[in-house]
Protein backbone atom coordinates (compact mmCIF):
# COMPACT_ATOMS: atom_id res chain seq x y z
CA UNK A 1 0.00 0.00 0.00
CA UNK A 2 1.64 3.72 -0.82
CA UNK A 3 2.26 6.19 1.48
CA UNK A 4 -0.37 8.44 2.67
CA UNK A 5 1.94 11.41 1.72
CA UNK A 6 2.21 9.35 -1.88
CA UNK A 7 -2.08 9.64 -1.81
CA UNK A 8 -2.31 12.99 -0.62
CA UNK A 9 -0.58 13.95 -3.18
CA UNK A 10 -1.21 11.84 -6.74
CA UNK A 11 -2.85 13.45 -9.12
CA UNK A 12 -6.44 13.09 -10.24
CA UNK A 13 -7.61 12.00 -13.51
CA UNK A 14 -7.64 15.12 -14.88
CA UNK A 15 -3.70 14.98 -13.98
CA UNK A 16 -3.96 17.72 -11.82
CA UNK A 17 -3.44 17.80 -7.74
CA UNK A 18 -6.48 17.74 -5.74
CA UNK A 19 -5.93 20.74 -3.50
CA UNK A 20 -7.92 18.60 -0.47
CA UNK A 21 -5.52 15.83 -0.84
CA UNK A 22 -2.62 19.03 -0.03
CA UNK A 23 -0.37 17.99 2.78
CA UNK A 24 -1.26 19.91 5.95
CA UNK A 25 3.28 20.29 6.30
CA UNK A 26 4.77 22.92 4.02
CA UNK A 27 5.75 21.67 0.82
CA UNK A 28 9.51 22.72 1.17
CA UNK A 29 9.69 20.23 4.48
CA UNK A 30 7.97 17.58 2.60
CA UNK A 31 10.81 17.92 -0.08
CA UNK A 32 13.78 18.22 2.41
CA UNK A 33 12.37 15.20 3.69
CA UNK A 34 11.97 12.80 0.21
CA UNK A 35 15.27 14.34 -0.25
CA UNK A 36 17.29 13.15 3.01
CA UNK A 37 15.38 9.80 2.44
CA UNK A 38 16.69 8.56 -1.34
CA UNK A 39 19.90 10.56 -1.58
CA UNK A 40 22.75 9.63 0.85
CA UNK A 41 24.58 12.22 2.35
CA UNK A 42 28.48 12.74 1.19
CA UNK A 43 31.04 10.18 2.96
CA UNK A 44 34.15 11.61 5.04
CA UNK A 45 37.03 10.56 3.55
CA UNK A 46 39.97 8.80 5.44
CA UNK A 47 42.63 11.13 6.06
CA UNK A 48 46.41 10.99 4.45
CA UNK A 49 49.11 9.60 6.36
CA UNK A 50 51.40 11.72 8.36
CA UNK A 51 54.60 11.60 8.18
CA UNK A 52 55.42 14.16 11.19
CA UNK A 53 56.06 17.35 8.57
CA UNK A 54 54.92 20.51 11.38
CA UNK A 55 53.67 22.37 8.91
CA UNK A 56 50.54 20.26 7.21
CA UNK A 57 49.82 18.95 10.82
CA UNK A 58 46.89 21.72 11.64
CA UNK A 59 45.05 20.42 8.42
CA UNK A 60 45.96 17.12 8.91
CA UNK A 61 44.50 17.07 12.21
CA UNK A 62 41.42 18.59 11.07
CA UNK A 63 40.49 16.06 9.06
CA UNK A 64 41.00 13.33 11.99
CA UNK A 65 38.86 15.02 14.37
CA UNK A 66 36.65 15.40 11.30
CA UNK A 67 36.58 11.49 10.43
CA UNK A 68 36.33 10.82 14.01
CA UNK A 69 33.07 13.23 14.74
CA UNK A 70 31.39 11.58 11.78
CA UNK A 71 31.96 7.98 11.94
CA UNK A 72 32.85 7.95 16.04
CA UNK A 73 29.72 5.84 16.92
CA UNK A 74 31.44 2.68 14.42
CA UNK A 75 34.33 2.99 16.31
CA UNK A 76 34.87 0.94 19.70
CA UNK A 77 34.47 2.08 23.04
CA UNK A 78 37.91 1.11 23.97
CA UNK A 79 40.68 3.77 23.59
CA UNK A 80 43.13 2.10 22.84
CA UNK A 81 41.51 0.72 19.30
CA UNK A 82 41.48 4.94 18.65
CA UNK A 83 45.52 4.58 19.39
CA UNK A 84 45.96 1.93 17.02
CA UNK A 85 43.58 3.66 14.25
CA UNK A 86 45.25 6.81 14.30
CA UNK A 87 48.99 4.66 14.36
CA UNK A 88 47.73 3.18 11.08
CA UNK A 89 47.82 6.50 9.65
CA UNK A 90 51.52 7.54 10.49
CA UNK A 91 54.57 7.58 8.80
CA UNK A 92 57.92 8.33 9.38
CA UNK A 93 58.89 10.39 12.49
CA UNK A 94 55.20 10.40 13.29
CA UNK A 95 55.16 6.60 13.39
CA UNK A 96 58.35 6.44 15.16
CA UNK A 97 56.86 8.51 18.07
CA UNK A 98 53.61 6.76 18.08
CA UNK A 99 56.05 3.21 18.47
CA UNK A 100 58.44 4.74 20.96
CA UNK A 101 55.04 6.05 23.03
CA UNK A 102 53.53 2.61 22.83
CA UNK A 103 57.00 0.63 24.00
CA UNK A 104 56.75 2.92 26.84
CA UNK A 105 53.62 2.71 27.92
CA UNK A 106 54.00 -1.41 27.56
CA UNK A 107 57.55 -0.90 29.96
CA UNK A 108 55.76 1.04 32.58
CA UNK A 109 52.54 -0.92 33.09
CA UNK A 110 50.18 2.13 31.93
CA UNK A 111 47.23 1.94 29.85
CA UNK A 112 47.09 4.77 27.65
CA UNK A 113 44.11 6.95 26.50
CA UNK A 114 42.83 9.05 23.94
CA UNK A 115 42.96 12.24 25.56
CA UNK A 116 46.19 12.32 27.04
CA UNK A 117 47.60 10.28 23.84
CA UNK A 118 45.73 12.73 21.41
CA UNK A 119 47.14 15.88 23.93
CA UNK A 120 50.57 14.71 23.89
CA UNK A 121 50.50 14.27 19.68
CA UNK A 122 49.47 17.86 19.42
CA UNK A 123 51.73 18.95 21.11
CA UNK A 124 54.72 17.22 19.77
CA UNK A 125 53.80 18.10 16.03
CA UNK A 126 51.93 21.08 15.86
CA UNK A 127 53.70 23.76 13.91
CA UNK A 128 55.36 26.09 16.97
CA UNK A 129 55.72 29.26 13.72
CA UNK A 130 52.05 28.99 13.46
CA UNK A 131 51.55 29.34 17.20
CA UNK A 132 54.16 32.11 17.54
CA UNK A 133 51.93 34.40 14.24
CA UNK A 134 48.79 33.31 16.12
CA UNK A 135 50.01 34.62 19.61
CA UNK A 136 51.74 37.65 18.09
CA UNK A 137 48.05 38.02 16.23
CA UNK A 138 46.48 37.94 19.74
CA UNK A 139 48.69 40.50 21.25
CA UNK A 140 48.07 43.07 18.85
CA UNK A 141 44.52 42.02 19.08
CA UNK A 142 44.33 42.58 22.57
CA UNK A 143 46.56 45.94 22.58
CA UNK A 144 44.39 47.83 19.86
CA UNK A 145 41.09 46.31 22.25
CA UNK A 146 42.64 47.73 25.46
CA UNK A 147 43.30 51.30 23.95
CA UNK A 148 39.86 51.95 22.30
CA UNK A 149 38.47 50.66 25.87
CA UNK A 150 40.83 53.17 27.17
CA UNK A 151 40.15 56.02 24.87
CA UNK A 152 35.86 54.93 25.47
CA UNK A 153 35.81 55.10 29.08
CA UNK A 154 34.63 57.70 31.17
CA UNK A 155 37.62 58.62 32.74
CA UNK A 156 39.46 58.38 29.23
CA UNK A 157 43.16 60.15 30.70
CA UNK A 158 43.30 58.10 33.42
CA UNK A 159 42.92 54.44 31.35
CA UNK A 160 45.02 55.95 27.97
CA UNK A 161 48.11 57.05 30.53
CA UNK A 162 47.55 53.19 32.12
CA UNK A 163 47.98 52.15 28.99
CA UNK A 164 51.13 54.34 27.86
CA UNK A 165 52.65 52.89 30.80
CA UNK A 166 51.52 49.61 29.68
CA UNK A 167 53.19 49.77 26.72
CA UNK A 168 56.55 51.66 27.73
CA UNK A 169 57.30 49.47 30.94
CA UNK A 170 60.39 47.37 30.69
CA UNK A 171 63.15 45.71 33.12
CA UNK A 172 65.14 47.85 34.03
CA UNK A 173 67.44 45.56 37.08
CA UNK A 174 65.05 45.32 39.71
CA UNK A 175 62.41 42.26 38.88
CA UNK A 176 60.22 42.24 41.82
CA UNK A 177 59.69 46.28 40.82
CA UNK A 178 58.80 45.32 37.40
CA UNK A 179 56.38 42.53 38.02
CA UNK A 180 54.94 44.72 40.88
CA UNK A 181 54.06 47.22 38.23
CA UNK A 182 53.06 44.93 35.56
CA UNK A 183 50.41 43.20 38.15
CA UNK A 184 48.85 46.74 38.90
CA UNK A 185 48.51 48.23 35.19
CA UNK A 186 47.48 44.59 34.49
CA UNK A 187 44.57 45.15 37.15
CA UNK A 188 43.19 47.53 33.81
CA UNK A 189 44.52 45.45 30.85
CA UNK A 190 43.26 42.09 31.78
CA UNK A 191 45.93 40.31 29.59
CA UNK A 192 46.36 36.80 30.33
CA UNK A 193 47.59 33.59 28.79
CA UNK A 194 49.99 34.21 25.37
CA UNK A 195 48.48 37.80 24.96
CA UNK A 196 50.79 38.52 29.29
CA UNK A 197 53.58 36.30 27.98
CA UNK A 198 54.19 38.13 24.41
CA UNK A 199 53.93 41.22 26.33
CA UNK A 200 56.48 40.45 29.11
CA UNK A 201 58.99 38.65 26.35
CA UNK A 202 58.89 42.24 24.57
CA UNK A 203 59.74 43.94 28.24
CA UNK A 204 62.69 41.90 29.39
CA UNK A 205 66.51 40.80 28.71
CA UNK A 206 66.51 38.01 25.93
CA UNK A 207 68.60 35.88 28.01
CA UNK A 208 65.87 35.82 31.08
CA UNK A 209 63.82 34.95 28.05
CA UNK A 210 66.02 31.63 27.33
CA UNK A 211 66.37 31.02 31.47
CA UNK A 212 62.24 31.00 31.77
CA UNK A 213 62.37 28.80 28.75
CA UNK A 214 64.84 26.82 29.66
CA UNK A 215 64.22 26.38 32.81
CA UNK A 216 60.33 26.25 32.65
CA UNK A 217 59.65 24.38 29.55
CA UNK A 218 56.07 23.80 28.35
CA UNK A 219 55.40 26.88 30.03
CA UNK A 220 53.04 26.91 32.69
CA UNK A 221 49.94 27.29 31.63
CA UNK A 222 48.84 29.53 34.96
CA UNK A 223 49.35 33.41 34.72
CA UNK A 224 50.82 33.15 38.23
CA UNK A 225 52.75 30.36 37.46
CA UNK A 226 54.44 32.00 35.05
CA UNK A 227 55.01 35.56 36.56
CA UNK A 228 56.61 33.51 40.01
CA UNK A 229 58.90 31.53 37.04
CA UNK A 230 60.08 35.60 35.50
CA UNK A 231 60.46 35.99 39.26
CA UNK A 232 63.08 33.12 40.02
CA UNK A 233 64.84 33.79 36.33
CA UNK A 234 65.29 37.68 37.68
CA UNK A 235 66.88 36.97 40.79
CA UNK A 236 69.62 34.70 39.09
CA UNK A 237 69.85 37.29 36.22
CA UNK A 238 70.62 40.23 38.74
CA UNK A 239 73.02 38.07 40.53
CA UNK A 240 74.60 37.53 37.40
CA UNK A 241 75.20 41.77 36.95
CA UNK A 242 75.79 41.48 39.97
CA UNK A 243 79.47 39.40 39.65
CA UNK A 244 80.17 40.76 36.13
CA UNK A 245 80.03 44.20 38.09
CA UNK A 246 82.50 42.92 41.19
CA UNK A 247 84.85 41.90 38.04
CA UNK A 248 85.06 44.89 36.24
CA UNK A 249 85.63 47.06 39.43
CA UNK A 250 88.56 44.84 40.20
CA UNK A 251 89.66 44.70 36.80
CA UNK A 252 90.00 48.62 36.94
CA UNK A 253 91.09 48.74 40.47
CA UNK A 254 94.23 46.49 39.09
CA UNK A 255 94.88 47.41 35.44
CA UNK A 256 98.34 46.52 34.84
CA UNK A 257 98.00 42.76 36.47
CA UNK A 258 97.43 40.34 34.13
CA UNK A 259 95.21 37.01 35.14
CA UNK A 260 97.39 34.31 34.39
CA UNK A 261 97.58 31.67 37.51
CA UNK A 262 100.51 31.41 39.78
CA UNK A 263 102.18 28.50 38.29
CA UNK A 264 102.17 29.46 35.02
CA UNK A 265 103.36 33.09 36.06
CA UNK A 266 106.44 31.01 37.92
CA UNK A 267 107.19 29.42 34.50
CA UNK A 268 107.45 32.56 32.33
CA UNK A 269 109.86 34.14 34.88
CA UNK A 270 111.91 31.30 34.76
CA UNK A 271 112.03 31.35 30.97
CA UNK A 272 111.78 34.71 29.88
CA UNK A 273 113.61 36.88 32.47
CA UNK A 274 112.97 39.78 30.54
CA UNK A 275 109.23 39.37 31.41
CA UNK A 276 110.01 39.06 34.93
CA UNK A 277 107.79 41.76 37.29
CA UNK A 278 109.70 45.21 38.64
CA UNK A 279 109.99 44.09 41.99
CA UNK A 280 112.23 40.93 41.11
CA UNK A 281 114.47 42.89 38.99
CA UNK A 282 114.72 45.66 41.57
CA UNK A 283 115.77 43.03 44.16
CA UNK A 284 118.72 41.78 41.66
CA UNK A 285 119.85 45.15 41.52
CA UNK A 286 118.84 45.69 37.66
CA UNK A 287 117.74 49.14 36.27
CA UNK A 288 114.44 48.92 35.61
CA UNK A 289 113.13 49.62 32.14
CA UNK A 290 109.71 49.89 30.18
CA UNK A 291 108.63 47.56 27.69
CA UNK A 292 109.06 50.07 24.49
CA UNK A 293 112.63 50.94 26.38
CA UNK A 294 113.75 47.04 25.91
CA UNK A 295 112.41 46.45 22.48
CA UNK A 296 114.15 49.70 21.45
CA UNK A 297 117.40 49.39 22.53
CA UNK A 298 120.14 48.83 19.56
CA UNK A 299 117.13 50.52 16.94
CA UNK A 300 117.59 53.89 15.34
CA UNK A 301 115.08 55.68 15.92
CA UNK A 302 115.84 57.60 12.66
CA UNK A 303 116.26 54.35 10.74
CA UNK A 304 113.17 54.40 8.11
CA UNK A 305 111.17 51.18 10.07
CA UNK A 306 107.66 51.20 11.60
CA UNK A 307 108.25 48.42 14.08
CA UNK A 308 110.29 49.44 17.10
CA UNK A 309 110.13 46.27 18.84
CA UNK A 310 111.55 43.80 16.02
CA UNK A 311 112.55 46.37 12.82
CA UNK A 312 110.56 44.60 10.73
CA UNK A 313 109.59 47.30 7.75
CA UNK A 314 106.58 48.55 6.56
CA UNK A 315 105.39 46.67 3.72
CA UNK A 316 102.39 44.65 5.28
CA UNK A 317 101.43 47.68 7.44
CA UNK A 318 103.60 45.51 10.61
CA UNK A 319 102.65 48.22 13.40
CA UNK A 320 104.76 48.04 16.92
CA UNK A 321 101.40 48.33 18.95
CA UNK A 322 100.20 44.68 17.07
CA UNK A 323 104.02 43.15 16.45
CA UNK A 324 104.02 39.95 17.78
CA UNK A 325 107.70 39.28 17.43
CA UNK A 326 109.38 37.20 20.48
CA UNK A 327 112.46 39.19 19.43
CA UNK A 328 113.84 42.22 17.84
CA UNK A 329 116.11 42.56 15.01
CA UNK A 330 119.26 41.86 16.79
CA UNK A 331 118.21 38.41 18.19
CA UNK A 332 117.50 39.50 21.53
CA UNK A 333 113.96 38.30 23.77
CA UNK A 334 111.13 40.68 23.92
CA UNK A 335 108.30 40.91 26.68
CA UNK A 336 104.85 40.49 25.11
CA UNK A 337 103.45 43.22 23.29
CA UNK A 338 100.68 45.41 24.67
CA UNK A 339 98.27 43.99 22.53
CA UNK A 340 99.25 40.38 23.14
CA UNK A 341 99.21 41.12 26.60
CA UNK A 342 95.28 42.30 26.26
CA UNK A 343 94.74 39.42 24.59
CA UNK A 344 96.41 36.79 27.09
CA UNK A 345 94.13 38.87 29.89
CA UNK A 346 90.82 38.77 27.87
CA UNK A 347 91.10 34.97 27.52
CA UNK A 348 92.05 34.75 31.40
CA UNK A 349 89.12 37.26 32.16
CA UNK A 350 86.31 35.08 30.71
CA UNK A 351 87.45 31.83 32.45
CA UNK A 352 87.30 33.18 35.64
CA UNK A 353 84.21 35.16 34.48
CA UNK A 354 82.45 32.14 33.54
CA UNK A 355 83.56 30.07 36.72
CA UNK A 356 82.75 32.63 38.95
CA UNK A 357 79.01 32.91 37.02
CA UNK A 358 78.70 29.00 37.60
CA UNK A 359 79.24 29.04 41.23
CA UNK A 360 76.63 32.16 41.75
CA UNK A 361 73.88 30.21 39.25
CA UNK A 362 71.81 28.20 40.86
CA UNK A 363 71.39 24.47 39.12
């Protein structure tokens, strides 16, 4: 027997439609309905495999989650058959990370699941220059919001000059000052999450930027969180200005002592008594001379030569400030020239620089 819809509306003998047999349902809902009833809707098709590159992964990934919204009520309760099914689908480095996730899962006794399987995947591969352009995107989003709030309000000066601040404040050696300042002209921003972070990367040293990375890495996700990490990376950053300071005083306090260490100063007096400090050759009863004095002696001055220490002449530009010649033109032993000399301290200076700098960070 047809349809009572098919009744309603066949035509009479006269091949028209009997407008009593009209359906009592608008005639577009009948038709939406014949239509959904002998044409199938379009099939999802199976995604591509993966082979781990960072930048197809957002698309990629859309077309999982797409696959999986559409056909998720075929698919198994259990996790774990998701695991495998999206496994099937890697290649590559991709694979290799789903294998190496699944050995250690196996090692450790831990059933995996979807959502912290899934989470963990996303965040391995997703493309980070797509994340950096979307958080820079935010920022600027949020800045241009904040000042036409500012500009709107009713007490427009006080907000916009909030806002200059806002945008001028920067680290200038003290970090608990800074964040102090950043949490009160935040109390009128209301930044948070990357739109906070991009703003306090832009304020502060790039190497506190490489500590909180460093040391902090994923970044917390709480605002707090991540102000108290900019807190810990300040302190050892000013300690750090703090010793390179100390250094440079004493380095100016003592100009004319070179940092070479004691047993290697006994063995160039012992081989190079030339080189040999004014008190020892005041206490062998030796007239004391300057460095330019020795390397001079037995050298006219008049003599057409650019080199006083060694004689050498003047065809490759040989300068006495950069000779290093261990001896002059006669044969005899020269001390180090002054630009040696800086050279021999400026290696010595950024050992005991970077020693010092270990001992003062904390691990």
């Amino acid at each position: 027997m047809p349809p009572s819809s098919a009744i309603a509306n066949s035509p009479d003998q006269s091949g028209d439609v009997s407008l009593t047999s009209l359906p009592s349902q608008p005639l577009h809902q009948e038709r939406s309905a014949l239509s959904l009833a002998h044409f199938d809707l379009p099939s999802i098709r199976k995604p591509p495999r993966f082979n781990g590159d960072r930048t197809k992964f957002r698309e990629w990934w859309s077309r999982v989650t797409t696959y999986l919204e559409y056909y998720g009520d075929g698919f198994p309760s259990s996790d774990q058959y998701k695991i495998n099914w999206l496994g099937s689908y890697l290649q590559g480095i991709a694979q290799s990370w789903h294998l190496v996730r699944d050995t250690q899962m196996k090692r450790e006794g831990v059933l995996d699941t979807w959502a912290a399987y899934s989470t963990e995947f996303q965040e391995v591969f997703k493309d980070k220059a797509e994340e950096q352009r979307n958080a820079v995107k935010a920022y600027k989003k949020a800045v241009r919001a904040s000042k036409i709030a500012a500009e709107s309000s009713k007490n427009a000066a006080h907000e916009c000059e909030k806002f200059k601040r806002m945008m001028e404040l920067e680290w200038q050696g003290d970090t608990e000052l800074y964040l102090s300042e950043l949490r009160e002209l935040n109390d009128s921003m209301h930044w948070s999450g990357v739109v906070l972070r991009e703003h306090v990367f832009g304020s502060i040293p790039n190497m506190m930027i490489e500590w909180v990375c460093m040391r902090n890495w994923p970044l917390p996700e709480s605002d707090d969180e991540f102000l108290n990490a900019v807190s810990d990376v300040g302190q050892s950053y000013e300690n750090l200005l703090a010793v390179r300071a100390s250094i440079a005083e004493s380095e100016h306090s003592e100009p004319d002592q070179p940092k070479v260490k004691e047993p290697e100063r006994q063995r160039l007096r012992s081989s190079n008594p030339v080189s040999r400090t004014k008190e020892s050759r005041k206490s062998d009863g030796v007239e004391i001379s300057t460095p330019a004095e020795d390397a001079s002696q037995g050298i006219d001055p008049s003599a057409n030569v650019d080199c006083w220490r060694c004689g050498r002449e003047s065809r490759d530009n040989h300068k006495t400030s950069t000779s290093y010649a261990r001896k002059d033109a006669y044969g005899r032993e020269l001390p180090p020239s002054l630009k040696r000399r800086r050279d021999v301290e400026e290696e010595e200076h950024e050992r005991d620089f970077y020693r010092r700098w270990k001992r003062s960070t904390p691990p």
